[in-house]
C-alpha atoms as a PDB file:
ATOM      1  CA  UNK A   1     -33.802  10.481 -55.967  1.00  0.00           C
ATOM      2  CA  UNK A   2     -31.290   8.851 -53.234  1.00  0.00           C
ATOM      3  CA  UNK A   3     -31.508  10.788 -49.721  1.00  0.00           C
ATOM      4  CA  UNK A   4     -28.153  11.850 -48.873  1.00  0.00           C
ATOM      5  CA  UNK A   5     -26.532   9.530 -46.192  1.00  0.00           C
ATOM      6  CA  UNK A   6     -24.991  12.786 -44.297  1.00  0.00           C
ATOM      7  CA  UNK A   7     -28.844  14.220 -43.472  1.00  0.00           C
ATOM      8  CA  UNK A   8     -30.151  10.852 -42.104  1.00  0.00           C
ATOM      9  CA  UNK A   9     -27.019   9.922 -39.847  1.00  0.00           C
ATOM     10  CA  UNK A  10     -27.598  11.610 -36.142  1.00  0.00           C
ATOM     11  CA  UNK A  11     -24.987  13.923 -35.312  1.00  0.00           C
ATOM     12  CA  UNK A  12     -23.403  13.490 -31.445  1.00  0.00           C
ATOM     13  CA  UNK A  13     -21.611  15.693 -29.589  1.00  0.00           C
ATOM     14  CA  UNK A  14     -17.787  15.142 -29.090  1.00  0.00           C
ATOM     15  CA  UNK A  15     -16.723  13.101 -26.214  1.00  0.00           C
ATOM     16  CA  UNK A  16     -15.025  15.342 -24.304  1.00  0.00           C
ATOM     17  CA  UNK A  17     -11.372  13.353 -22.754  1.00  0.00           C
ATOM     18  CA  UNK A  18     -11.608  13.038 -19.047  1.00  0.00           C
ATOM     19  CA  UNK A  19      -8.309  14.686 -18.082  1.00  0.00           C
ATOM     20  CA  UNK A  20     -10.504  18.040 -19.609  1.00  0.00           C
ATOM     21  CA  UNK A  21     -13.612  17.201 -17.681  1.00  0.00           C
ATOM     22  CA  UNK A  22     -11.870  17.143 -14.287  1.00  0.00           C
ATOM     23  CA  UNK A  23     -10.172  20.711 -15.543  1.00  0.00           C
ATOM     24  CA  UNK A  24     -13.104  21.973 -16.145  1.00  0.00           C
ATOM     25  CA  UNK A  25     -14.831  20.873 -13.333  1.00  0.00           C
ATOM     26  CA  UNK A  26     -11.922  22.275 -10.875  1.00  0.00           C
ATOM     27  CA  UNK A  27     -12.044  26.027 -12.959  1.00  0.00           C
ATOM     28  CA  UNK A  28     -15.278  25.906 -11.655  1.00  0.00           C
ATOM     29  CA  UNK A  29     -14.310  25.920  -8.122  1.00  0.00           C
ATOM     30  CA  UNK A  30     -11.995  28.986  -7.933  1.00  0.00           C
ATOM     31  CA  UNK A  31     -10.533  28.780  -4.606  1.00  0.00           C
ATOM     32  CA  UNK A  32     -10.010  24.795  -5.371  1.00  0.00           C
ATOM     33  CA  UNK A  33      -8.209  25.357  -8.380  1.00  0.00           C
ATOM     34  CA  UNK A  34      -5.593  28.076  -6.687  1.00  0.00           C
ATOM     35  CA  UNK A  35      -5.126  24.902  -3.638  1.00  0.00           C
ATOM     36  CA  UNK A  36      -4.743  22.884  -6.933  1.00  0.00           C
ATOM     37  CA  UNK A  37      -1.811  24.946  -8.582  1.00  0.00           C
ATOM     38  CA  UNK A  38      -0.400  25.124  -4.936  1.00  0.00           C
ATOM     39  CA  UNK A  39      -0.222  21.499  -4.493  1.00  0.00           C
ATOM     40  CA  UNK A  40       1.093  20.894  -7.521  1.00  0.00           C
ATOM     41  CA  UNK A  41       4.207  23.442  -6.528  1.00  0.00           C
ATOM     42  CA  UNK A  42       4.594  21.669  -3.209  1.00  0.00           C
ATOM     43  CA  UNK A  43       5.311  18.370  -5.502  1.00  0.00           C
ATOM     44  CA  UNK A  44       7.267  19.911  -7.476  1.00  0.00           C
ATOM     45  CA  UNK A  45       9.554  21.535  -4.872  1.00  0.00           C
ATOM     46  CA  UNK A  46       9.337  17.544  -3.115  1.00  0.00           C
ATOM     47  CA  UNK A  47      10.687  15.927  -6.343  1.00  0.00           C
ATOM     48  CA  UNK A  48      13.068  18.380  -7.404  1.00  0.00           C
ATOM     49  CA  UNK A  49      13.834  20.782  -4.902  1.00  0.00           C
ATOM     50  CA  UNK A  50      16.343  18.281  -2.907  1.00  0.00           C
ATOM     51  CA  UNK A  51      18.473  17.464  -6.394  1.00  0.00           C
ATOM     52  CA  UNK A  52      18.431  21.512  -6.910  1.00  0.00           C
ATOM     53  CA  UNK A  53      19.063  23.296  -3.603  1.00  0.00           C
ATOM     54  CA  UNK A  54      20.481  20.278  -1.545  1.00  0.00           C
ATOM     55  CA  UNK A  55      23.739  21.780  -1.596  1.00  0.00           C
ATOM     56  CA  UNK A  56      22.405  25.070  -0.529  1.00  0.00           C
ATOM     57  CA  UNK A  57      20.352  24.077   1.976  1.00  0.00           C
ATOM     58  CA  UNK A  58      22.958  22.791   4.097  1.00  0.00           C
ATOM     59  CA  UNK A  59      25.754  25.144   3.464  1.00  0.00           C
ATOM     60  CA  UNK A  60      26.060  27.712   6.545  1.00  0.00           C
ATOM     61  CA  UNK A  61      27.649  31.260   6.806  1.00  0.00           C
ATOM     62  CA  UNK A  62      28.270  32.473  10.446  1.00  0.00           C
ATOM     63  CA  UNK A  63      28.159  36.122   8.925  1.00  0.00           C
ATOM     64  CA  UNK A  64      24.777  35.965   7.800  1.00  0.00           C
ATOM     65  CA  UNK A  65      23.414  34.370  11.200  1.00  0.00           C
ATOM     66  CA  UNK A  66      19.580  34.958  11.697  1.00  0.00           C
ATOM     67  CA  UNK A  67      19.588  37.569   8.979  1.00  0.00           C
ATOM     68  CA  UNK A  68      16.261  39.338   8.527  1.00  0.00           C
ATOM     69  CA  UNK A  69      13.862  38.641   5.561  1.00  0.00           C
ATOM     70  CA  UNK A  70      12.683  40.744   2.519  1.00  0.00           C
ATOM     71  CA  UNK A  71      16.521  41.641   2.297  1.00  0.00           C
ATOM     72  CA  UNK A  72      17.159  41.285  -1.925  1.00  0.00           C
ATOM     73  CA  UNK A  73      20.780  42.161  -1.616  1.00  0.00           C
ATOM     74  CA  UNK A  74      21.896  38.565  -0.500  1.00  0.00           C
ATOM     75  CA  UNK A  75      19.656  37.447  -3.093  1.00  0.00           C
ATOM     76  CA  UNK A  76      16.771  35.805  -3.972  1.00  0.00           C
ATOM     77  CA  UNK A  77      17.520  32.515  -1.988  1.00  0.00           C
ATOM     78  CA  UNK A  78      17.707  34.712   1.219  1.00  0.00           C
ATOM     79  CA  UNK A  79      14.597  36.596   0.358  1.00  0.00           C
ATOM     80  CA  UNK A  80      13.064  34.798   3.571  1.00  0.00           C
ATOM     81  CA  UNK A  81      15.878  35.245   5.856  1.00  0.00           C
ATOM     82  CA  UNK A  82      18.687  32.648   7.228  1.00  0.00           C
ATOM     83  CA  UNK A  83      18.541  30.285  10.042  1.00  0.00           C
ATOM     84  CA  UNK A  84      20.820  30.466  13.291  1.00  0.00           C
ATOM     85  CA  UNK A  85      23.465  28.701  11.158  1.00  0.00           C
ATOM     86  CA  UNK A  86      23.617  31.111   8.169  1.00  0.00           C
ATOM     87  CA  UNK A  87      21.330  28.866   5.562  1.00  0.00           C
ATOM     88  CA  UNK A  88      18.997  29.723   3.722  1.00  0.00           C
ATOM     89  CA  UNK A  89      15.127  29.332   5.197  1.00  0.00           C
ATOM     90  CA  UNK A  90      13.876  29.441   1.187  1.00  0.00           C
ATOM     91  CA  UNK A  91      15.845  26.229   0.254  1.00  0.00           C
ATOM     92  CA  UNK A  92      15.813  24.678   3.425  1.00  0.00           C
ATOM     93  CA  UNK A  93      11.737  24.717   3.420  1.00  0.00           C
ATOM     94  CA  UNK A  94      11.625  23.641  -0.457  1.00  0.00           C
ATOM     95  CA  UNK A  95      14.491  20.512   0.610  1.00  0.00           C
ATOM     96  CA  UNK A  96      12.336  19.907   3.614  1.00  0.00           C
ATOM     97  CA  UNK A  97       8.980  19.595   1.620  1.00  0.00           C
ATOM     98  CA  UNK A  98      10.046  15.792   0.006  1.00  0.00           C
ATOM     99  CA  UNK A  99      10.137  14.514   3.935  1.00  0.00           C
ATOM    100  CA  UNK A 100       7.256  16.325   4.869  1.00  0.00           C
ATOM    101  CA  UNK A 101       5.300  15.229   2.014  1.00  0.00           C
ATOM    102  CA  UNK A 102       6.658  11.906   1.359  1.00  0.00           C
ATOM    103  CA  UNK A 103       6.453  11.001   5.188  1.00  0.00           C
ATOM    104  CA  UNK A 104       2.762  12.163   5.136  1.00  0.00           C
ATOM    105  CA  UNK A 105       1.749  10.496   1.616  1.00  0.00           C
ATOM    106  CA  UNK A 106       3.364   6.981   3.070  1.00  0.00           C
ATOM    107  CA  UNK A 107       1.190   6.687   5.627  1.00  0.00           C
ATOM    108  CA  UNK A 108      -2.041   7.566   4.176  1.00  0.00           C
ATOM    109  CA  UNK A 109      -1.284   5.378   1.574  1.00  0.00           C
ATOM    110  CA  UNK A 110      -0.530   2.764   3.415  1.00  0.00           C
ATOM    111  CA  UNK A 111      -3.126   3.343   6.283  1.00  0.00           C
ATOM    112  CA  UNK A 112      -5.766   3.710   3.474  1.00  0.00           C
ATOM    113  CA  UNK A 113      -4.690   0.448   1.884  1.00  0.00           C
ATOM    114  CA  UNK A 114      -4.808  -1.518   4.504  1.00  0.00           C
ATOM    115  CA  UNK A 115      -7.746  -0.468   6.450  1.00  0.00           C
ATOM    116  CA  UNK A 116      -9.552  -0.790   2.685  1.00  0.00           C
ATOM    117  CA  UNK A 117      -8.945  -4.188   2.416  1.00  0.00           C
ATOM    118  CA  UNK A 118      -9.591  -4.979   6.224  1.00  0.00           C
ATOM    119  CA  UNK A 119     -12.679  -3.051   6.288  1.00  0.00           C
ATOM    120  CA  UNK A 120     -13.930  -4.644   2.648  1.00  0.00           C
ATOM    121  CA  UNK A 121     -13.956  -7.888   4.486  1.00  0.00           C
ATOM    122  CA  UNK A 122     -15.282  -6.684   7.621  1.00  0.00           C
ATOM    123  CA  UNK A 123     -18.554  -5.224   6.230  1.00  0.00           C
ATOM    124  CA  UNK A 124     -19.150  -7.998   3.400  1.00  0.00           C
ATOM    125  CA  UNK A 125     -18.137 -11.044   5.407  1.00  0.00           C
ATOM    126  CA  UNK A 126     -19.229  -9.941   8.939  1.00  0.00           C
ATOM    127  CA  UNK A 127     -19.725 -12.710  11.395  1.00  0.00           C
ATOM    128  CA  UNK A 128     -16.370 -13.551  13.608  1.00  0.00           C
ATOM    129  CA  UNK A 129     -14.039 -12.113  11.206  1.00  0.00           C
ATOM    130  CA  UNK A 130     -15.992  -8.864  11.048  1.00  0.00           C
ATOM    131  CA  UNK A 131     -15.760  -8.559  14.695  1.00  0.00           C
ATOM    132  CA  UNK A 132     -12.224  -9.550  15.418  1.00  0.00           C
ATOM    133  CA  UNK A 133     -11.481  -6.629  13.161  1.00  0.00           C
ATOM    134  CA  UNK A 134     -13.590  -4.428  13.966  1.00  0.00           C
ATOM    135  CA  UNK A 135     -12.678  -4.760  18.207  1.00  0.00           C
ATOM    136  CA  UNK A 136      -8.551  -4.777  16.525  1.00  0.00           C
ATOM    137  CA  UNK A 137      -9.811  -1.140  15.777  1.00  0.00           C
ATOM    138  CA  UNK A 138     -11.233  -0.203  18.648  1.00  0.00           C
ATOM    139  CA  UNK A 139      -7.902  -1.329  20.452  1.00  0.00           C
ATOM    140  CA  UNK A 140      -6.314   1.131  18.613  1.00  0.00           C
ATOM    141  CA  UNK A 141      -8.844   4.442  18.575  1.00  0.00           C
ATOM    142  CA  UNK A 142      -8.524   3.355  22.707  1.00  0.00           C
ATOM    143  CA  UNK A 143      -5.553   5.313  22.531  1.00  0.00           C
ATOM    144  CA  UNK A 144      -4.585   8.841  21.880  1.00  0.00           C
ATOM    145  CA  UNK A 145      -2.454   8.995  18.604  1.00  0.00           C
ATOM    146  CA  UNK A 146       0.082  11.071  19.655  1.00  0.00           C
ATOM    147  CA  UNK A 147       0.592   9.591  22.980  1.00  0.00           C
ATOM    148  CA  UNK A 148       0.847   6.122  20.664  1.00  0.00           C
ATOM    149  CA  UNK A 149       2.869   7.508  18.665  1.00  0.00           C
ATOM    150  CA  UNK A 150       5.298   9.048  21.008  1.00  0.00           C
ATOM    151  CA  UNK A 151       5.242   5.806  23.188  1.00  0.00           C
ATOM    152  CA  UNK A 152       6.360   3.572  19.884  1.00  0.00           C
ATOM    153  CA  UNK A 153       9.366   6.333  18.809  1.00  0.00           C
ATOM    154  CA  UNK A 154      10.776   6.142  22.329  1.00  0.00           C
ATOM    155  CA  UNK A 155      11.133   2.310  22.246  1.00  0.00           C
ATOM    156  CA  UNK A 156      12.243   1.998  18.855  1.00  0.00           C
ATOM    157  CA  UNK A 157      14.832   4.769  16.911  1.00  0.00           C
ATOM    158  CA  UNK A 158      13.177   7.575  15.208  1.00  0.00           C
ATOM    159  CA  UNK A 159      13.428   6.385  11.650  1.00  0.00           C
ATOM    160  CA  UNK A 160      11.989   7.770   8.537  1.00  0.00           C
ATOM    161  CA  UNK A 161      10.237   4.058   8.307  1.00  0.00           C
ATOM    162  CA  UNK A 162       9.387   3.523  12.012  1.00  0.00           C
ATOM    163  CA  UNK A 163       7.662   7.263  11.906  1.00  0.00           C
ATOM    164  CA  UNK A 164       5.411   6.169   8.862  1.00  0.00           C
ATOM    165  CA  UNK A 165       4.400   2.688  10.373  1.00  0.00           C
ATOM    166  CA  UNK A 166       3.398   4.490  13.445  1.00  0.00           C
ATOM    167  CA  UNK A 167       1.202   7.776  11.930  1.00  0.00           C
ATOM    168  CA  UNK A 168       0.145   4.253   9.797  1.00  0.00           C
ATOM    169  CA  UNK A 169      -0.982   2.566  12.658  1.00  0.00           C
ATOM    170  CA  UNK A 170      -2.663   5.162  13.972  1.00  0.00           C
ATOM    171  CA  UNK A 171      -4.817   6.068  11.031  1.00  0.00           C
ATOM    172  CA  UNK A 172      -6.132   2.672  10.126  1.00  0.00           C
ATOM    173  CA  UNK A 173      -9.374   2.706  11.963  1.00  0.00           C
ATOM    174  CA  UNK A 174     -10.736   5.581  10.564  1.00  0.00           C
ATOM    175  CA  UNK A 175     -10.122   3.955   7.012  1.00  0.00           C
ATOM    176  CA  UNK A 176     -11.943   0.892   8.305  1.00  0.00           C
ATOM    177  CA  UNK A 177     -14.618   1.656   9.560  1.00  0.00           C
ATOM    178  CA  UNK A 178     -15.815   4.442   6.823  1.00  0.00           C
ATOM    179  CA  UNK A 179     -14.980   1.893   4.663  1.00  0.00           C
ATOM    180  CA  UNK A 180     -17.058  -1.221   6.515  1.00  0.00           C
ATOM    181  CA  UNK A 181     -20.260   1.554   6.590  1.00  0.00           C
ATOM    182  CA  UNK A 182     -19.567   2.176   2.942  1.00  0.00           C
ATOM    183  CA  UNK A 183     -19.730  -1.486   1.936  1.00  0.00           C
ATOM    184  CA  UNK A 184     -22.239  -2.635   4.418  1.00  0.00           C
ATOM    185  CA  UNK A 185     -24.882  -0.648   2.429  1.00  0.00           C
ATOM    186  CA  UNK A 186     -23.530  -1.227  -0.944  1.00  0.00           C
ATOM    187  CA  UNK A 187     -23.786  -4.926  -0.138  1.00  0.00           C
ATOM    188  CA  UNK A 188     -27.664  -4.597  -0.067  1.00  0.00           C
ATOM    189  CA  UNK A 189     -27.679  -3.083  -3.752  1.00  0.00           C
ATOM    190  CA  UNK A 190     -29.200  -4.719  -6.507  1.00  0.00           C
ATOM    191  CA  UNK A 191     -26.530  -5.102  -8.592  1.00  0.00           C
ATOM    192  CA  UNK A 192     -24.415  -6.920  -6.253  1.00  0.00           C
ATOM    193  CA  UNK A 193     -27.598  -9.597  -5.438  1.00  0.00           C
ATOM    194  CA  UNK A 194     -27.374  -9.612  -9.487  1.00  0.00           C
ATOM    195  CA  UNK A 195     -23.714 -10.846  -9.417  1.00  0.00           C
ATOM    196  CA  UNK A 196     -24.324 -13.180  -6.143  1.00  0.00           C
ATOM    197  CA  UNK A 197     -27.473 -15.008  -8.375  1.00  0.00           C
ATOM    198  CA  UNK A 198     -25.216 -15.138 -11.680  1.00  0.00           C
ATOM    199  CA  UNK A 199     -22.570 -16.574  -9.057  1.00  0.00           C
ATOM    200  CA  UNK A 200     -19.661 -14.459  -9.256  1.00  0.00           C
ATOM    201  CA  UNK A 201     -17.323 -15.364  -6.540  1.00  0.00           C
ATOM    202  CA  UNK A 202     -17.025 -13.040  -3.030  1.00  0.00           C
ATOM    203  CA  UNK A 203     -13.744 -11.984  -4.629  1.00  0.00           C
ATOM    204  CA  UNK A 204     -14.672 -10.561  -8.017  1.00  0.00           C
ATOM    205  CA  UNK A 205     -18.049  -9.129  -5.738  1.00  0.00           C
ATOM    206  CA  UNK A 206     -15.775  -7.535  -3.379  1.00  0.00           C
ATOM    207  CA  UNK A 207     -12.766  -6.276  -5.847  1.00  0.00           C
ATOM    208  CA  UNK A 208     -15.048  -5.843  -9.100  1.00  0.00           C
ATOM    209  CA  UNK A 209     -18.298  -4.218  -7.971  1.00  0.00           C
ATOM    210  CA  UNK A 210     -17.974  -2.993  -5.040  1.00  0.00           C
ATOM    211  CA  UNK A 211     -14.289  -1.566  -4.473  1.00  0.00           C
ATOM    212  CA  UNK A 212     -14.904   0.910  -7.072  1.00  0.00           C
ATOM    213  CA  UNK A 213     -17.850   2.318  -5.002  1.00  0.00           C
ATOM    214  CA  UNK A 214     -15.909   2.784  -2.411  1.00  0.00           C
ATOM    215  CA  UNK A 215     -12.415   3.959  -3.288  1.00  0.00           C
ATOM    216  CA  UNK A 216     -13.677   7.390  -4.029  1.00  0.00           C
ATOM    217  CA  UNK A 217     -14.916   7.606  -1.162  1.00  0.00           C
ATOM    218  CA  UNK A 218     -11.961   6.482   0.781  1.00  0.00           C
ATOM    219  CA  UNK A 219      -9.773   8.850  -1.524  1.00  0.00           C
ATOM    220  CA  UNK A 220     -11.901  11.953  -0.363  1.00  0.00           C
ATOM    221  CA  UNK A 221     -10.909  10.904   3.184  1.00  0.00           C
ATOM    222  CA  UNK A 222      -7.608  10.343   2.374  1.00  0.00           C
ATOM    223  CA  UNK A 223      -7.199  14.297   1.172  1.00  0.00           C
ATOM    224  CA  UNK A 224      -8.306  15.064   4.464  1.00  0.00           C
ATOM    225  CA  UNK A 225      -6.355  12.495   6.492  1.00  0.00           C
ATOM    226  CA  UNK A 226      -2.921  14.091   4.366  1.00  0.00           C
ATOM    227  CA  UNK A 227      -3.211  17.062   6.225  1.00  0.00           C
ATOM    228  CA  UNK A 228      -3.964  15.847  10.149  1.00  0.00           C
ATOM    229  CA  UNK A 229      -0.587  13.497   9.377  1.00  0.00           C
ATOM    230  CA  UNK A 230       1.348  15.745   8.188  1.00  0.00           C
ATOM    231  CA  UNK A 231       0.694  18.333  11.174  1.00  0.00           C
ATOM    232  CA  UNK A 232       0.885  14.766  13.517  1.00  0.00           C
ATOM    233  CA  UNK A 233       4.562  14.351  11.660  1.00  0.00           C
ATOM    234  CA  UNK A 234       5.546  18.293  12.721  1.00  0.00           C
ATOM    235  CA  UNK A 235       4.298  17.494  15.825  1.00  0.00           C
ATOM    236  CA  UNK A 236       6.595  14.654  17.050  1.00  0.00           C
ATOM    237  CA  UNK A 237       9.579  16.363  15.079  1.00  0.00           C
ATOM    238  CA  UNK A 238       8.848  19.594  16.902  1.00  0.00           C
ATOM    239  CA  UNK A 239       8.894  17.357  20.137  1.00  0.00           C
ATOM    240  CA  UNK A 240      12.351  16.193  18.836  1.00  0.00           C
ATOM    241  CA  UNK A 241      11.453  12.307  18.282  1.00  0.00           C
ATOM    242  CA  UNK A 242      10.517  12.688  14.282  1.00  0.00           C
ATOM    243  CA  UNK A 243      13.123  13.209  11.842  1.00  0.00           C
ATOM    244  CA  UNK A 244      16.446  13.924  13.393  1.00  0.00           C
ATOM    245  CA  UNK A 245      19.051  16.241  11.572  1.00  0.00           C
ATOM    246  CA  UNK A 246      20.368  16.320   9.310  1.00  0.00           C
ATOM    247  CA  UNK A 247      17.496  15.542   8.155  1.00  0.00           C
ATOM    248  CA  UNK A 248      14.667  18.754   7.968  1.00  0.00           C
ATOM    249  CA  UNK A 249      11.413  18.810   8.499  1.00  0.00           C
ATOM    250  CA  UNK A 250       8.814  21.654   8.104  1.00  0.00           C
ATOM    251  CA  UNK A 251       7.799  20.355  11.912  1.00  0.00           C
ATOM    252  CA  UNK A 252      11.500  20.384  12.896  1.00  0.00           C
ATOM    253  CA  UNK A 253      12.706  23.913  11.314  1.00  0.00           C
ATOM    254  CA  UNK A 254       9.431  25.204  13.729  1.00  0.00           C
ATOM    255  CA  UNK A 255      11.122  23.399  16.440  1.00  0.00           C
ATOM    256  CA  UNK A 256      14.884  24.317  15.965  1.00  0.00           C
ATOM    257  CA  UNK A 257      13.137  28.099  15.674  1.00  0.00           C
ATOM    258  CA  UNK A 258      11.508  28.239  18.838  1.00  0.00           C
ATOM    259  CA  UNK A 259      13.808  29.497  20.506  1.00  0.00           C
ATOM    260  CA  UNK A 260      14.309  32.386  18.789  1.00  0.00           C
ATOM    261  CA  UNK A 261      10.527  33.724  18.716  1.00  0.00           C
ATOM    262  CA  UNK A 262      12.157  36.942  20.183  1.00  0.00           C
ATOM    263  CA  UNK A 263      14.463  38.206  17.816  1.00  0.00           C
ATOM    264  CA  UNK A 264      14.130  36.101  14.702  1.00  0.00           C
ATOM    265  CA  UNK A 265      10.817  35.324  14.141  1.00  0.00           C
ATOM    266  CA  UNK A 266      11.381  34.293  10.580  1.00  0.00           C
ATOM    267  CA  UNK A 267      13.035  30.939  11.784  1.00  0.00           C
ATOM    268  CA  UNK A 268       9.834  28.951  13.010  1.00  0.00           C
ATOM    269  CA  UNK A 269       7.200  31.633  11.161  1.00  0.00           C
ATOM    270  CA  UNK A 270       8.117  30.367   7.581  1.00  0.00           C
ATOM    271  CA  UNK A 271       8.182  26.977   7.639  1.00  0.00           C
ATOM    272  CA  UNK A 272       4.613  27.295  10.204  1.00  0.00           C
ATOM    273  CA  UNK A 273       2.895  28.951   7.389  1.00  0.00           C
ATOM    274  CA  UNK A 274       3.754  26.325   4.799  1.00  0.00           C
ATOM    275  CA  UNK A 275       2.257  23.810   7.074  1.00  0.00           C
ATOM    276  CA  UNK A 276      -0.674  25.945   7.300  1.00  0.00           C
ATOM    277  CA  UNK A 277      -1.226  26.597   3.444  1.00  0.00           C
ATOM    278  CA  UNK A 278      -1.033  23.225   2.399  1.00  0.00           C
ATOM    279  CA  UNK A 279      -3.187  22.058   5.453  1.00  0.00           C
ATOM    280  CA  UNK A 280      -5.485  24.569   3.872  1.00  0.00           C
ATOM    281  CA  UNK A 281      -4.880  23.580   0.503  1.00  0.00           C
ATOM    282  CA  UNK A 282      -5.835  20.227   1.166  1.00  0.00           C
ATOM    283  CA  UNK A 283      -9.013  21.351   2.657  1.00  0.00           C
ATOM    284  CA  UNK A 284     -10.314  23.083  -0.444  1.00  0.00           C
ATOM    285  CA  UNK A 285      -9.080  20.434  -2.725  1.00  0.00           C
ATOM    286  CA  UNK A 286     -11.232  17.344  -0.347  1.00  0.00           C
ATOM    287  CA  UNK A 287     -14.243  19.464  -0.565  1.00  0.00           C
ATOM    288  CA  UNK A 288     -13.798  19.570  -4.681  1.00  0.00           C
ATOM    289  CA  UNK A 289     -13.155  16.075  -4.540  1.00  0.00           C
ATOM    290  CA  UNK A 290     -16.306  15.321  -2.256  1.00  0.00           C
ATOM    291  CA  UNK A 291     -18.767  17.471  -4.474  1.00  0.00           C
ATOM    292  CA  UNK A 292     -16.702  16.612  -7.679  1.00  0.00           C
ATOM    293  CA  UNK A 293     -17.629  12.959  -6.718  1.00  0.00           C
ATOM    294  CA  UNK A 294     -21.157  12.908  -5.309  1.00  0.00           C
ATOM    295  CA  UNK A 295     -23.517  12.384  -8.052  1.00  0.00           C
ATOM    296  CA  UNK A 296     -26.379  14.878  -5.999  1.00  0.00           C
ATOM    297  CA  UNK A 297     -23.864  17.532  -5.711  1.00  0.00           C
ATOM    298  CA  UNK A 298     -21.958  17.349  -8.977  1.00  0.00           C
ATOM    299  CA  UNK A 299     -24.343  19.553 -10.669  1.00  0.00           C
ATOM    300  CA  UNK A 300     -23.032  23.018  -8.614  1.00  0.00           C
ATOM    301  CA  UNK A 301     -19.666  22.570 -10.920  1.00  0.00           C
ATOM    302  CA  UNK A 302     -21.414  21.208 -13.842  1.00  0.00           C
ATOM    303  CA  UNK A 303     -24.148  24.148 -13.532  1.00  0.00           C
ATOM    304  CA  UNK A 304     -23.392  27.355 -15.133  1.00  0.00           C
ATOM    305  CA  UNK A 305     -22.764  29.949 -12.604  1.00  0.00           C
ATOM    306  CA  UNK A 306     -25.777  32.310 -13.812  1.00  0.00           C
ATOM    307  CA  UNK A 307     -27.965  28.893 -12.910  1.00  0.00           C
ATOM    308  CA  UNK A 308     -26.267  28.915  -9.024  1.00  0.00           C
ATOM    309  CA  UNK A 309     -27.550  32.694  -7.962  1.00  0.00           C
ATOM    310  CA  UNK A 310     -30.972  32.973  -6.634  1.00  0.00           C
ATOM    311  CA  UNK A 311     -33.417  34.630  -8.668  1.00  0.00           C
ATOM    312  CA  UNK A 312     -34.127  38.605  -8.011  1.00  0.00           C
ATOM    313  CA  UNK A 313     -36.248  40.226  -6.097  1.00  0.00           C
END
């Protein structure tokens, strides 16, 4: 009698798609997930909010100067109040989010790009090179940021691109040299003496085996990083050599508000706590990314929660 194929052939679980593991991973983390939906509403407002309420954002009424908040009867666009112009502080923060956001992703893209690639070479080469780029970052972190920063914008005109190749400039050590520790242990592994002896070149070594060690890494500091540029980037707009109008910033509706701490809070309180809950949403999400990626730790959001709460007494 023939055995029936079905009964000997070992049944394996369904491979679950990774776009639903990283779901389920950040469900886990309640407090990550709500940064999560909050970011994503920030990008949203960025991409479309400009195309939407441009129009609005920029038209003024005289009659509705510094208007209070939580006032439904000019509508919903005015639910936050008006600015000393008449315009709207809802559709002037959602118009002002792209800069914000676009300023701030810029530069910690490009800061994390190219202090990845300098600091790849720095910790697997080492010798002179190593040390001509490491002491090019120490010439930088001699410096205060902001007082670099403000020096450069006051020589050259406070562009959109000169303000991203400064808070740029100023970030590029700290990509560097996490990544130069990263790779100067991950150099010592066994699998990359495995690829040295089957003589793979320093280029597929440094872009094949031992990038992709190191990116997350660099990624988890980039999460952080978005947030200290983007309050850098409200900084030197609040001290009026960021963005210039008409152009709006979150930074430069606090500073245009200022004045009117008095009698209108509203004007600089709004836009303030948007800087504040996506600093803070970026804070929650970095710490998900940092346990989400660590191998030791992964097991808190891969546990189930009746697994995480100490036993009773």
């Amino acid at each position: 009698m023939a055995s029936d194929p079905t009964l000997d052939t070992p049944t394996l679980p369904p491979i679950e798609r990774p776009w639903r593991q990283v779901l389920s991973l950040l469900w886990r983390d309640k407090f990550a997930f709500v940064a999560a939906l909050f970011l994503v509403l920030m990008l949203f407002s960025a991409v479309f909010g400009p195309a939407l309420l441009g129009d609005i954002a920029t038209k003024m009424d005289l009659k509705q100067r510094n208007a209070p908040p939580f006032d439904l009867e000019r509508g919903w666009l005015f639910f936050l109040g008006a600015d000393a112009l008449g315009r709207s502080i809802l559709a002037r923060i959602i118009v002002a989010s792209q800069n914000t956001l676009a300023i701030a992703g810029a530069a910690v893209a490009t800061a994390m790009i190219v202090g990845g690639i300098l600091g790849l070479f720095a910790g697997y080469a080492g010798g002179w090179l190593g040390n001509v780029i490491m002491r090019l970052a120490d010439v930088i972190m001699s410096f205060p940021s902001l007082l670099l920063a403000v020096v450069v914008l006051y020589m050259f005109e406070p562009r959109v691109a000169n303000l991203v190749l400064v808070l740029a400039l100023t970030r590029i050590p700290l990509y560097l040299r996490t990544c130069r520790a990263e790779v100067l242990e991950v150099r010592e592994r066994m699998f990359v003496s495995a690829a040295r002896v089957m003589g793979a070149s320093r280029w597929r070594i440094l872009f094949r085996h031992i990038a992709p060690i190191v990116v997350p890494t660099l990624i988890t500091v980039a999460t952080l990083d978005f947030a200290v540029v983007m309050l850098a980037e409200s900084a030197l707009s609040f001290l009026g050599i960021g963005i210039q109008p008409p152009e709006v910033t979150w930074g430069l509706m606090v500073a245009q508000g200022r004045n009117y701490l008095a009698s209108a809070w509203w004007l600089a309180f709004w836009p303030g706590l948007a800087i504040m809950l996506t600093t803070l949403a970026l804070n929650l999400l970095a710490s998900w990314v940092r346990t989400a990626t660590d191998p030791e730790q992964r097991w808190r959001l891969e546990a189930p929660s009746e697994q995480l709460k100490p036993p009773a007494q």
